[in-house]
Protein backbone atom coordinates (compact mmCIF):
# COMPACT_ATOMS: atom_id res chain seq x y z
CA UNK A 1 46.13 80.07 274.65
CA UNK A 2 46.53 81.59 271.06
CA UNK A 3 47.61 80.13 268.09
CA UNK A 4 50.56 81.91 265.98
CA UNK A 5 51.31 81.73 262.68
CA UNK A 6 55.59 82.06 263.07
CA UNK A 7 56.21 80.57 266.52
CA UNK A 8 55.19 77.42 268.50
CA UNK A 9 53.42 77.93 271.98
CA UNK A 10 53.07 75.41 274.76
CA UNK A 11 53.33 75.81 278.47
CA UNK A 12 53.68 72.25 280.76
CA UNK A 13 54.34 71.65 284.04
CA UNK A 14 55.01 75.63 284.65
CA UNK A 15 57.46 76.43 281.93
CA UNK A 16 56.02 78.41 278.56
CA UNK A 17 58.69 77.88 276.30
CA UNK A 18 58.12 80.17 273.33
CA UNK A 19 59.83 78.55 270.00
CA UNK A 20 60.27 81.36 267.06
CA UNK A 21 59.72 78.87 264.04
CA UNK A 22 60.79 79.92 260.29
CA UNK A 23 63.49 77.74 260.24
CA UNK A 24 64.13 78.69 256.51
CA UNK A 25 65.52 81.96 257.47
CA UNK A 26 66.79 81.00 260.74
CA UNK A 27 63.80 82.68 262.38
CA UNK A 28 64.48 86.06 261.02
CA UNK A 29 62.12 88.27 262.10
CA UNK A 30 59.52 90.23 259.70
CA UNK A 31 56.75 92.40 260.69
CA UNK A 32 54.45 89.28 260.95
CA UNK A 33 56.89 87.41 263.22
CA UNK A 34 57.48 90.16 265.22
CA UNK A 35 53.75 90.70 266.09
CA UNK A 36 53.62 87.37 266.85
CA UNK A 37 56.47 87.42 269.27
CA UNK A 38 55.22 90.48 270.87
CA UNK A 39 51.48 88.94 271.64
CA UNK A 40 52.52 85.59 272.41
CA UNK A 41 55.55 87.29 275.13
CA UNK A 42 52.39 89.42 276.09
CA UNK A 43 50.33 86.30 276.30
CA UNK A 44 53.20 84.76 278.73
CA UNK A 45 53.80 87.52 280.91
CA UNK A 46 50.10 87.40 282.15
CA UNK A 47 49.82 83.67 282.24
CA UNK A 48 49.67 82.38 285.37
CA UNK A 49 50.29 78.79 284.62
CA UNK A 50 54.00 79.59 283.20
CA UNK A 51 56.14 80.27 286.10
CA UNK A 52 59.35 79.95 284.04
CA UNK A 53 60.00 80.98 280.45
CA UNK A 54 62.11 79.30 277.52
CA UNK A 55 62.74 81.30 274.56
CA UNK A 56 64.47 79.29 271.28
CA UNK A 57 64.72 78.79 267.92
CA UNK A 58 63.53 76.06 265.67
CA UNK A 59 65.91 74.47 263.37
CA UNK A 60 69.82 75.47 262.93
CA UNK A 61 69.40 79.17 264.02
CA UNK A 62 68.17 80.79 267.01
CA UNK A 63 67.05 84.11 265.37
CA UNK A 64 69.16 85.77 262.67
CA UNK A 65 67.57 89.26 263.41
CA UNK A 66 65.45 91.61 260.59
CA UNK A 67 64.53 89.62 258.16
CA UNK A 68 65.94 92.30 255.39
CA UNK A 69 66.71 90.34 252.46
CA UNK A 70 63.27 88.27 252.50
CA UNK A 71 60.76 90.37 250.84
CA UNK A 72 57.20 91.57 251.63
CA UNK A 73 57.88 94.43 254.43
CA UNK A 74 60.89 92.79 256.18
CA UNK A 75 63.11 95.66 255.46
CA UNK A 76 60.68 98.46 256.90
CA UNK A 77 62.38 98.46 260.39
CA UNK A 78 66.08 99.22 258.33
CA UNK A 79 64.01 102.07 255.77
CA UNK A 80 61.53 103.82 258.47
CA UNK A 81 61.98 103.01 261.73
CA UNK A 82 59.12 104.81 262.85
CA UNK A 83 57.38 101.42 261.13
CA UNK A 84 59.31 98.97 262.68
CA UNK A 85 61.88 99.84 265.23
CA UNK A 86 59.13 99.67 267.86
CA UNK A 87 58.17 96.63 267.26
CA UNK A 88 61.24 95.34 268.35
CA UNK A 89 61.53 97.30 271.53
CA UNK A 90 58.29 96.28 272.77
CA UNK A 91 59.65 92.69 272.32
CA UNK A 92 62.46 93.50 274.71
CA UNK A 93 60.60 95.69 277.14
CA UNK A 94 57.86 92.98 277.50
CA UNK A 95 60.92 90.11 278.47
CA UNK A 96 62.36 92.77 280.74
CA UNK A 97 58.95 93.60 282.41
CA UNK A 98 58.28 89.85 282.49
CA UNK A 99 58.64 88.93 286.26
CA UNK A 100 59.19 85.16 285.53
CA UNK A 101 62.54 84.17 284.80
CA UNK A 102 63.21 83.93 281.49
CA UNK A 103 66.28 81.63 279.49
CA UNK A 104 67.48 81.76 276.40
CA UNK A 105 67.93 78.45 274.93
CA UNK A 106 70.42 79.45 271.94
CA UNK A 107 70.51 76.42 269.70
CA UNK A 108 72.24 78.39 266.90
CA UNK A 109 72.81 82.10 265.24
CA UNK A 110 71.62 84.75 267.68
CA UNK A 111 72.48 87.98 265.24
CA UNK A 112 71.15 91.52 265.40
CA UNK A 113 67.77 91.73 267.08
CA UNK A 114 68.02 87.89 267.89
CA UNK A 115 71.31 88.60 270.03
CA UNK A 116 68.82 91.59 271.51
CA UNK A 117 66.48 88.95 272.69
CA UNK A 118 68.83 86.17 273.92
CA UNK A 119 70.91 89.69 276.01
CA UNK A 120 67.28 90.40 277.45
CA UNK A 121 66.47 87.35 278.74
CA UNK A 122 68.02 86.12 281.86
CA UNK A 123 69.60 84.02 281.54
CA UNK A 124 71.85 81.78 278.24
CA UNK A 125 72.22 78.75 277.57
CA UNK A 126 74.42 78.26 274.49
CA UNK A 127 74.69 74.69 272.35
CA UNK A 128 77.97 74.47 270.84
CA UNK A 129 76.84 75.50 267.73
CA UNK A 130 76.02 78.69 269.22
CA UNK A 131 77.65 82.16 267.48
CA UNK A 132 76.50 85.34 268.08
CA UNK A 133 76.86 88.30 266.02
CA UNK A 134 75.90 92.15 266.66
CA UNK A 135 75.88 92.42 262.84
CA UNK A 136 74.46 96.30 262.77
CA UNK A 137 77.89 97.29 261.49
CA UNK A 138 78.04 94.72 258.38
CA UNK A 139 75.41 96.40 256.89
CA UNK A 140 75.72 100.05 257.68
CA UNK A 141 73.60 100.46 260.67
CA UNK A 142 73.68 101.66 264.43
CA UNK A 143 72.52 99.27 267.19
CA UNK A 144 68.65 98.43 268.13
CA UNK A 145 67.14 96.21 270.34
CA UNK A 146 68.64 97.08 273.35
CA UNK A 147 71.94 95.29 272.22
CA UNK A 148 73.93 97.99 272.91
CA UNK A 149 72.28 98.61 276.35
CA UNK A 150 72.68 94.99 277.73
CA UNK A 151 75.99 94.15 275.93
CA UNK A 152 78.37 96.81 277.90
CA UNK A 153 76.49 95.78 281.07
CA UNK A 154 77.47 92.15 280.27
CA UNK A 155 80.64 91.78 279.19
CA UNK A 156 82.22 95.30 280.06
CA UNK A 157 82.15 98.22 278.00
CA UNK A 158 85.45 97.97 276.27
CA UNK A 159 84.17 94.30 275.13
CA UNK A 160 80.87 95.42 273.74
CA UNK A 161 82.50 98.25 272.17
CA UNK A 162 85.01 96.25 270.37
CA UNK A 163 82.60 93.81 269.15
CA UNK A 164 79.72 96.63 267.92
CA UNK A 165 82.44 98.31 265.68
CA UNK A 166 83.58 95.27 264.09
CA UNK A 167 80.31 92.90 264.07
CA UNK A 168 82.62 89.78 264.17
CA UNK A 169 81.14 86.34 264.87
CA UNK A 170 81.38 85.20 268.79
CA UNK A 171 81.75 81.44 269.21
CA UNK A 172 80.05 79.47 272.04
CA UNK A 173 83.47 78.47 273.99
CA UNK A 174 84.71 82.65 273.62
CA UNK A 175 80.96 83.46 274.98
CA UNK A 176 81.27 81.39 277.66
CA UNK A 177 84.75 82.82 278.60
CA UNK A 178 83.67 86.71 278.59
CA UNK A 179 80.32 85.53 280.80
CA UNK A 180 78.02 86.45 277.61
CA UNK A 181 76.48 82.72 278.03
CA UNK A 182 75.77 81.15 281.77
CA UNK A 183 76.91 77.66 279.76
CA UNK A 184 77.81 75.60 276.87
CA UNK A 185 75.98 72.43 276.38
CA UNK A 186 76.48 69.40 273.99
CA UNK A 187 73.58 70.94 271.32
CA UNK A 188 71.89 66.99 272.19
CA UNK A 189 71.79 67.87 275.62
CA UNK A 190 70.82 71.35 275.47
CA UNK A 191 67.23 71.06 275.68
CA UNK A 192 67.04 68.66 278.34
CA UNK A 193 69.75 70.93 280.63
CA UNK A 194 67.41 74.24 279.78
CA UNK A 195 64.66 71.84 280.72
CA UNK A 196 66.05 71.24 283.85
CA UNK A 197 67.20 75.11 284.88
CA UNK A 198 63.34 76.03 284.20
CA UNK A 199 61.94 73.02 286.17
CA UNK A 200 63.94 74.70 289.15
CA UNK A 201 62.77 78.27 288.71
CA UNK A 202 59.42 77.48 288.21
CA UNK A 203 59.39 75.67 291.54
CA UNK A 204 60.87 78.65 293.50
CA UNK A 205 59.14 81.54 295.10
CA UNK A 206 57.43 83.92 292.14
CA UNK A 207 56.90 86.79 293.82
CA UNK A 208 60.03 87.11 295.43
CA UNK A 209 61.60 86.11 291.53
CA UNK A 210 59.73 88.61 289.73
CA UNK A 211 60.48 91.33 292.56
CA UNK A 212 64.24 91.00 292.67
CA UNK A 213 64.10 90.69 288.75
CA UNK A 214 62.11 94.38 289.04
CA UNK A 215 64.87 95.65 291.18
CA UNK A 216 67.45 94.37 289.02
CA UNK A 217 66.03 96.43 286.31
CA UNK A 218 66.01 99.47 288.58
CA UNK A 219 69.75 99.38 289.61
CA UNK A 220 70.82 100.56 286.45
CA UNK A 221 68.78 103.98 286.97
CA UNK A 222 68.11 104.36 290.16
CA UNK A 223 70.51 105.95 292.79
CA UNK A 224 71.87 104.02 295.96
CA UNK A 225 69.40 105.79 298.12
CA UNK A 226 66.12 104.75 296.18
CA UNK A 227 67.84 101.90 295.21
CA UNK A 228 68.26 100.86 299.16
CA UNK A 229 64.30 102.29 299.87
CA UNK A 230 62.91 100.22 297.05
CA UNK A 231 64.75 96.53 298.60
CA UNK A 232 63.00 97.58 301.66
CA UNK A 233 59.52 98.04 300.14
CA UNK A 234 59.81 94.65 298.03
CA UNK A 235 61.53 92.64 300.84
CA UNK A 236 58.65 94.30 303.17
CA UNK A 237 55.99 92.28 300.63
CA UNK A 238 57.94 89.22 300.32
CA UNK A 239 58.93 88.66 303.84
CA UNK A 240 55.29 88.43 304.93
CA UNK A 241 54.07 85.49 302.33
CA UNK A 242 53.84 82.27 303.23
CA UNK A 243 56.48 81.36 301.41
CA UNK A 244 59.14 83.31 303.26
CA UNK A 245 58.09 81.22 306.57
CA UNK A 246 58.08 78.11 304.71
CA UNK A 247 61.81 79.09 303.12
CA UNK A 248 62.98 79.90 306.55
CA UNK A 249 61.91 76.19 307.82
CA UNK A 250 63.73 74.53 304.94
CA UNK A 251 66.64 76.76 305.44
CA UNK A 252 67.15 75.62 309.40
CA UNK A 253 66.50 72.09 308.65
């Protein structure tokens, strides 16, 4: 397992939970942290020991997006994003091609590239301190991290329209009301419920998981046709493991 500089690392009892951890900035993300994010997410996604993912946040914010007003080469990805912009979309393209299911513990602010992660993962599970924030528009700047892919699909496209013009702050309880957030959680209780919701997907059947997860991802591209051929193939692979006769059995009973 490797060690990382900006984030915490630990995988028990089937669940990696992945903690971004520069709790000054509310886990802005710099060059640094985002190559850290990026390799450990990489790290993850071939681990066979972590059957379920948590991402989070230490401290009061979940991530609070480019770190832009923190020095050093944090602003590259706003000045030349030929430097940096890809280092976030690998980020999101490595949870997306992760076929574990991955949650979003959101203890706190999930702005810019932050609300780009927690939107990637599958699922959210918001404390009540929770806000979220597209924030691109406060400071002059069009949408990255696959925020304004994931939003429209989320909460509608109107929705996600309204709230990339005007980059206004989205409370737990409204999140929760617009489905951006599968819950709300007392923020004491919200990393013993995540707890919980990964115990139970890491238990289930990974391969059939991580192929419905891939054809997720393919419904938004591919037509009803291929769509239809590709459920066949993966159901084809799934319903001959041992796990689909041992599902069937606990199904009858």
């Amino acid at each position: 397992m490797g060690t990382y500089d900006t984030l915490i690392y630990e995988t028990t009892d089937g669940i990696a939970r992945v903690t971004m951890n520069r709790p000054e900035s509310l886990n802005a993300l710099d060059s640094h942290a985002l190559n850290d994010l990026f390799y450990c997410l990489d790290e993850v996604r071939w681990d066979t020991a972590a059957r379920a993912v948590v991402i989070t946040g230490a401290g009061r914010g979940f991530c609070s997006g480019a770190d832009i007003g923190g020095g050093g080469d944090g602003d590259k990805p706003v000045r030349d994003p030929d430097l940096g912009i890809e280092r976030y979309n690998r980020v999101i393209r490595t949870i997306r091609g992760m076929e574990k299911p991955v949650i979003a513990a959101v203890n706190g602010a999930a702005a810019g590239a932050g609300f780009g992660i927690a939107l990637a993962s599958d699922f959210r599970i918001a404390s009540e301190k929770a806000k979220f924030v597209t924030a691109f528009a406060r400071i002059a700047l069009s949408s990255d991290s696959g925020v304004a892919y994931w939003l429209p699909k989320i909460v509608g496209h109107q929705r996600a329209t309204e709230l990339l013009f005007s980059s206004r702050v989205v409370l737990a309880e409204e999140a929760l009301q617009i489905g951006l957030v599968n819950e709300v959680v007392a923020p004491d209780d919200l990393a013993a419920r995540v707890t919980e919701l990964a115990e139970a997907y890491a238990k289930a059947a990974t391969k059939a998981i991580g192929l419905t997860k891939r054809i997720l991802n393919n419904s938004w591209e591919l037509p009803l046709a291929a769509h239809l051929d590709f459920e066949a193939h993966a159901q084809s692979l799934t319903g001959s493991s041992f796990a689909f006769e041992e599902g069937v059995k606990a199904f009858q009973e």
